[in-house]
C-alpha atoms as a PDB file:
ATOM      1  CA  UNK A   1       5.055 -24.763 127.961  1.00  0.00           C
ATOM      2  CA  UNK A   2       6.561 -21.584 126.345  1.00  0.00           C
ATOM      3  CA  UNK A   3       7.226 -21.746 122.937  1.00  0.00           C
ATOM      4  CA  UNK A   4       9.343 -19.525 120.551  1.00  0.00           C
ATOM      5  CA  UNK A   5       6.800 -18.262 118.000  1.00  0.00           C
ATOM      6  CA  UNK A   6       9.092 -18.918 115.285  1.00  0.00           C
ATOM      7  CA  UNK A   7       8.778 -22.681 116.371  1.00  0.00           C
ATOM      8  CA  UNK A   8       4.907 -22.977 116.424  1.00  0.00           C
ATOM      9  CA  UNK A   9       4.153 -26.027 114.069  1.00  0.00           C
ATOM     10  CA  UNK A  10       0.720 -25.273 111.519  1.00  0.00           C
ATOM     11  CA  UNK A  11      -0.496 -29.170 113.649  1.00  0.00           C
ATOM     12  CA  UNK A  12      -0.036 -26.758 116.831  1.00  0.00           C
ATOM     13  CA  UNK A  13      -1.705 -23.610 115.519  1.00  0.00           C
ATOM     14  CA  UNK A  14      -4.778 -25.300 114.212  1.00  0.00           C
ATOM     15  CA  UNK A  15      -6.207 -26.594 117.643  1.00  0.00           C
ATOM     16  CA  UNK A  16      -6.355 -22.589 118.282  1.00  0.00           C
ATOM     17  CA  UNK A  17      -7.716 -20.538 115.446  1.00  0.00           C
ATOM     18  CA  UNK A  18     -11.474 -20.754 114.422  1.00  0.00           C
ATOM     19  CA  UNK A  19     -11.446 -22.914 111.154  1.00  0.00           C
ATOM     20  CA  UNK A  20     -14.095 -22.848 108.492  1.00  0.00           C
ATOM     21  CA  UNK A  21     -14.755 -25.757 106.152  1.00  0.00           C
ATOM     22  CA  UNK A  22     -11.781 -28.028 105.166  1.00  0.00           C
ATOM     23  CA  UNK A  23      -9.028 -25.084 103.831  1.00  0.00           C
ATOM     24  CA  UNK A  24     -10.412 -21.366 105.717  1.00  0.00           C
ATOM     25  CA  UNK A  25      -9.371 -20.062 108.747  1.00  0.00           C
ATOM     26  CA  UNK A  26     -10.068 -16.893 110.614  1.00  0.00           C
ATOM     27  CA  UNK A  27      -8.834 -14.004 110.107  1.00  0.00           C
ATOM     28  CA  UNK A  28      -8.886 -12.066 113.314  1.00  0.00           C
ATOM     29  CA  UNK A  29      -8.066  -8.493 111.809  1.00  0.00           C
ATOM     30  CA  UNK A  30     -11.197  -8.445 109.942  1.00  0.00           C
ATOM     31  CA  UNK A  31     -14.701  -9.716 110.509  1.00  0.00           C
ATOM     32  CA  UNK A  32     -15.861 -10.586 106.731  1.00  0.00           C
ATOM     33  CA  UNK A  33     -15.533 -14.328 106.404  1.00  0.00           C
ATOM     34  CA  UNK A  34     -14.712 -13.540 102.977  1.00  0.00           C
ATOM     35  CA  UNK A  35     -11.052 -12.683 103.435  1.00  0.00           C
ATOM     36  CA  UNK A  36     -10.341 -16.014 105.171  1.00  0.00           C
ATOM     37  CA  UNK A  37      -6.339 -17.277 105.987  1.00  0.00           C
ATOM     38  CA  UNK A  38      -5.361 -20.361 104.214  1.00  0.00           C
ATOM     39  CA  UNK A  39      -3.800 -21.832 107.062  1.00  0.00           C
ATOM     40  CA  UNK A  40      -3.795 -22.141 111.128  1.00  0.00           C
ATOM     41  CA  UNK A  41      -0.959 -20.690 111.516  1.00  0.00           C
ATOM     42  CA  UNK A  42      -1.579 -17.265 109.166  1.00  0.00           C
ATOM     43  CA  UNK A  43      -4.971 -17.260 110.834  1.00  0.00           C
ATOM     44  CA  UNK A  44      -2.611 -17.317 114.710  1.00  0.00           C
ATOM     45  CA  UNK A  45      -0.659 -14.698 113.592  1.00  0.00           C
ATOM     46  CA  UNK A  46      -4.137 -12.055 112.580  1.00  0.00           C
ATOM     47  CA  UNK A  47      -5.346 -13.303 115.717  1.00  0.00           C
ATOM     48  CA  UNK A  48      -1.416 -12.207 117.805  1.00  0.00           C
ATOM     49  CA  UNK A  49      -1.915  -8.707 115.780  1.00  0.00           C
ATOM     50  CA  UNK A  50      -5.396  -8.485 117.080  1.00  0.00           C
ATOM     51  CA  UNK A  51      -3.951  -8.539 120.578  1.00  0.00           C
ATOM     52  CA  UNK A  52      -0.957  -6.450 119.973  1.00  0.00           C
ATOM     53  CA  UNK A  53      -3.791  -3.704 118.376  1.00  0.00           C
ATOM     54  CA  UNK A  54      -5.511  -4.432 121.817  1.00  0.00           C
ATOM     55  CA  UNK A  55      -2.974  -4.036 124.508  1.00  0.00           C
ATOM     56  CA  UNK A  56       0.324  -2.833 122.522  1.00  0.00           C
ATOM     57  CA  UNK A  57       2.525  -5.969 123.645  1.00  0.00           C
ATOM     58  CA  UNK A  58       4.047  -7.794 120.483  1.00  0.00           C
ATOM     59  CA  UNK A  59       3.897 -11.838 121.297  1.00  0.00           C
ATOM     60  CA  UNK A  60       7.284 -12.996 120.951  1.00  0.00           C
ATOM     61  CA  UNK A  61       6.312 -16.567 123.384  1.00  0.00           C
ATOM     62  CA  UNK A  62       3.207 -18.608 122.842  1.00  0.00           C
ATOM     63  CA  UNK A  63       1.925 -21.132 125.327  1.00  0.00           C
ATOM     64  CA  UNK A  64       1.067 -24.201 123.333  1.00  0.00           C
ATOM     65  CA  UNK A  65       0.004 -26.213 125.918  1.00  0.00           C
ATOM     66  CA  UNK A  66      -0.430 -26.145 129.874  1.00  0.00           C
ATOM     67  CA  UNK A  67       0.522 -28.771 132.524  1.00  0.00           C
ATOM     68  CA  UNK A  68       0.006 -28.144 136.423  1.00  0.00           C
END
């Protein structure tokens, strides 16, 4: 399922970012765990700018989940 980015819920974006303890997550742009993202869904969007850095397309869609 496709989702409008604008739409992503921080429930959603937490089963997909690396989290660390109870309140940290990851933040893709950088490596030091000591500038950490206070939520899933900051931590999503570092991790969407990685990618753009990477292959130049901005993420506009997000799939959320997958059913075949």
């Amino acid at each position: 399922m496709a989702k409008d980015f604008r739409e992503v819920k921080e429930i959603e974006a937490k089963h997909y970012v690396q989290k660390y303890g109870d309140y940290a997550f990851r933040n893709y742009l950088r490596e030091d765990k000591k500038d950490l993202k206070e939520s899933g869904l900051q931590s999503l969007i570092t991790a969407l700018q990685a990618l753009y850095k990477l292959n130049g397309y901005p993420a506009k869609y997000i799939i959320i989940e997958g059913r075949y």
